[in-house]
Protein backbone atom coordinates (compact mmCIF):
# COMPACT_ATOMS: atom_id res chain seq x y z
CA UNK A 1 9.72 16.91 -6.49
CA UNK A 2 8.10 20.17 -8.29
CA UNK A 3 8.76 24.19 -6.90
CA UNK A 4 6.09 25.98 -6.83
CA UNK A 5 6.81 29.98 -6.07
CA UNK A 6 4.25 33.13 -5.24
CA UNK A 7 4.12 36.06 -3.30
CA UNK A 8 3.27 35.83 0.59
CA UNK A 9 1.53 38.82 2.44
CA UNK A 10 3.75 40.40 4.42
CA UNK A 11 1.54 39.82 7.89
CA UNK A 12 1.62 36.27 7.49
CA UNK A 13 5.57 35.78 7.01
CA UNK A 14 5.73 37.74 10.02
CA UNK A 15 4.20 35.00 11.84
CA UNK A 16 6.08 32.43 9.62
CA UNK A 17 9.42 33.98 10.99
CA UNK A 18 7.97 33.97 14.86
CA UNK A 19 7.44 30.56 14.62
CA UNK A 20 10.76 29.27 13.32
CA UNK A 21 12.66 30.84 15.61
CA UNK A 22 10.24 29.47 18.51
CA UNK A 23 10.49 26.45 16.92
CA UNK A 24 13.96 26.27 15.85
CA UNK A 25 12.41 24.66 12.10
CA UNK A 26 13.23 26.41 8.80
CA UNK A 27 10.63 28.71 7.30
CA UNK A 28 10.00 26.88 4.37
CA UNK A 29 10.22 23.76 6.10
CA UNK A 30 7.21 25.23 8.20
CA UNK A 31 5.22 26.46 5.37
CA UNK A 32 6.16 23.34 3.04
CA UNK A 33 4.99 20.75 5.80
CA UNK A 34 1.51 22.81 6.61
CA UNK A 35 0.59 23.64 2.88
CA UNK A 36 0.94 20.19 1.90
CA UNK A 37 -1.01 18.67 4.71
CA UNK A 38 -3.47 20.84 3.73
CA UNK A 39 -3.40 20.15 0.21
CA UNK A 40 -3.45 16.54 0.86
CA UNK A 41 -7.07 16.81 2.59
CA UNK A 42 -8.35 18.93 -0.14
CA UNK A 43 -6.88 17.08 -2.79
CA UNK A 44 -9.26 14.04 -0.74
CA UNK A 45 -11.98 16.03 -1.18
CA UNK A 46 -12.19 16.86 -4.43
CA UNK A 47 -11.09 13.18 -5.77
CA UNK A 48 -13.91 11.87 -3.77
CA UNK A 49 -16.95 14.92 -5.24
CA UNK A 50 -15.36 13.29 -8.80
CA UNK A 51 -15.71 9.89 -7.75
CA UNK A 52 -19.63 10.47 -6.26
CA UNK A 53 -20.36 13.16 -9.53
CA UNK A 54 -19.10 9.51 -11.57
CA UNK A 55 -16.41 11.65 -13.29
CA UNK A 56 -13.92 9.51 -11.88
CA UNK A 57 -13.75 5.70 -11.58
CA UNK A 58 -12.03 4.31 -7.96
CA UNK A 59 -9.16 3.13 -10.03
CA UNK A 60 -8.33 6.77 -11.24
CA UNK A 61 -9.49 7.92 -7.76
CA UNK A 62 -6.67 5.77 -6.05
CA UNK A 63 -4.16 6.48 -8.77
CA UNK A 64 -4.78 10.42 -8.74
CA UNK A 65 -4.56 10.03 -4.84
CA UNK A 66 -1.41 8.45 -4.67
CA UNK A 67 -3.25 5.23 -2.33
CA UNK A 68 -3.50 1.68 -3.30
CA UNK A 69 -6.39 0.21 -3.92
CA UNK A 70 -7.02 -0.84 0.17
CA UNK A 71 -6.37 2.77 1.41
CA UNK A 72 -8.93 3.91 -1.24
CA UNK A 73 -11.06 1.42 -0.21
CA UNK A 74 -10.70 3.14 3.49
CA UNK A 75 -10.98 6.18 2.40
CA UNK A 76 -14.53 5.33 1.27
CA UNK A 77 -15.27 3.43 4.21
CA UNK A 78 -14.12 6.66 6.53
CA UNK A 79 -16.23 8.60 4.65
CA UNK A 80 -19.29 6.75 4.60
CA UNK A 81 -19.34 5.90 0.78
CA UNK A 82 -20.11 2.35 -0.40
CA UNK A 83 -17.29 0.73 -2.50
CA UNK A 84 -18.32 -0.14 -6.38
CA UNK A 85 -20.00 -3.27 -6.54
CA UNK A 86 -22.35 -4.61 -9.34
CA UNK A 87 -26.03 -6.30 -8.56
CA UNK A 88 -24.20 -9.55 -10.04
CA UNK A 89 -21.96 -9.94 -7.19
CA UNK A 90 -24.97 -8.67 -4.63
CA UNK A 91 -26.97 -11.36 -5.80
CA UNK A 92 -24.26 -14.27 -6.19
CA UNK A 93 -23.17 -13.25 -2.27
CA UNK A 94 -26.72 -13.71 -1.09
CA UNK A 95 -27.28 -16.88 -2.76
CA UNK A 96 -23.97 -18.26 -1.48
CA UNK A 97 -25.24 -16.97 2.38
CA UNK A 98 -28.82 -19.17 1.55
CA UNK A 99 -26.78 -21.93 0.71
CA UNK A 100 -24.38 -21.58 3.71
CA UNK A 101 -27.84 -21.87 6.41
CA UNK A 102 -29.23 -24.36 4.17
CA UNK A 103 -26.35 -26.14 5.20
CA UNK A 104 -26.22 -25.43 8.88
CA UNK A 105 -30.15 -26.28 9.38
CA UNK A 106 -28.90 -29.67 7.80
CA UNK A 107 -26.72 -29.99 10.48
């Protein structure tokens, strides 16, 4: 794990402070778990304008996310974006459902 340090306005530590003694938590405990829930979702974000712009391939998009390949592939799915496929695969996965009610018409 990485530190990261910078300055904090004053108003804001104030509430920082209020809250860990409500809450009985550490103040950088607080601030750690918040920022990097945060940073987490916008890290999302910004993987996934990459991945739609094409500067980004899913691969790199996982791997830069820290997900494997299925919680990409949800990721996508959650946010309405159809996974990679080529017109090869479209096109073999049609013929194969032809084939399929060929077969059940037989029947």
């Amino acid at each position: 794990m990485s530190q990261l340090s910078f300055k904090f306005p004053e108003k804001e530590i104030a509430f920082l402070k209020w809250y860990s003694e409500k809450t009985s938590e550490p103040l950088g405990t607080i601030y750690r778990k918040i920022t990097l829930e945060y940073f987490i979702e916008w890290k999302k974000t910004q993987l996934i304008e990459a991945y739609l712009s094409g500067s980004i391939g899913i691969k790199q998009l996982a791997t830069l996310g820290g997900m494997s390949f299925h919680e990409c592939l949800l990721l996508l799915k959650k946010n309405n974006i159809d996974p990679p496929y080529n017109e090869l695969l479209d096109t073999h996965s049609a013929q194969v459902m032809e084939e399929l009610l060929a077969e059940r018409k037989k029947k």
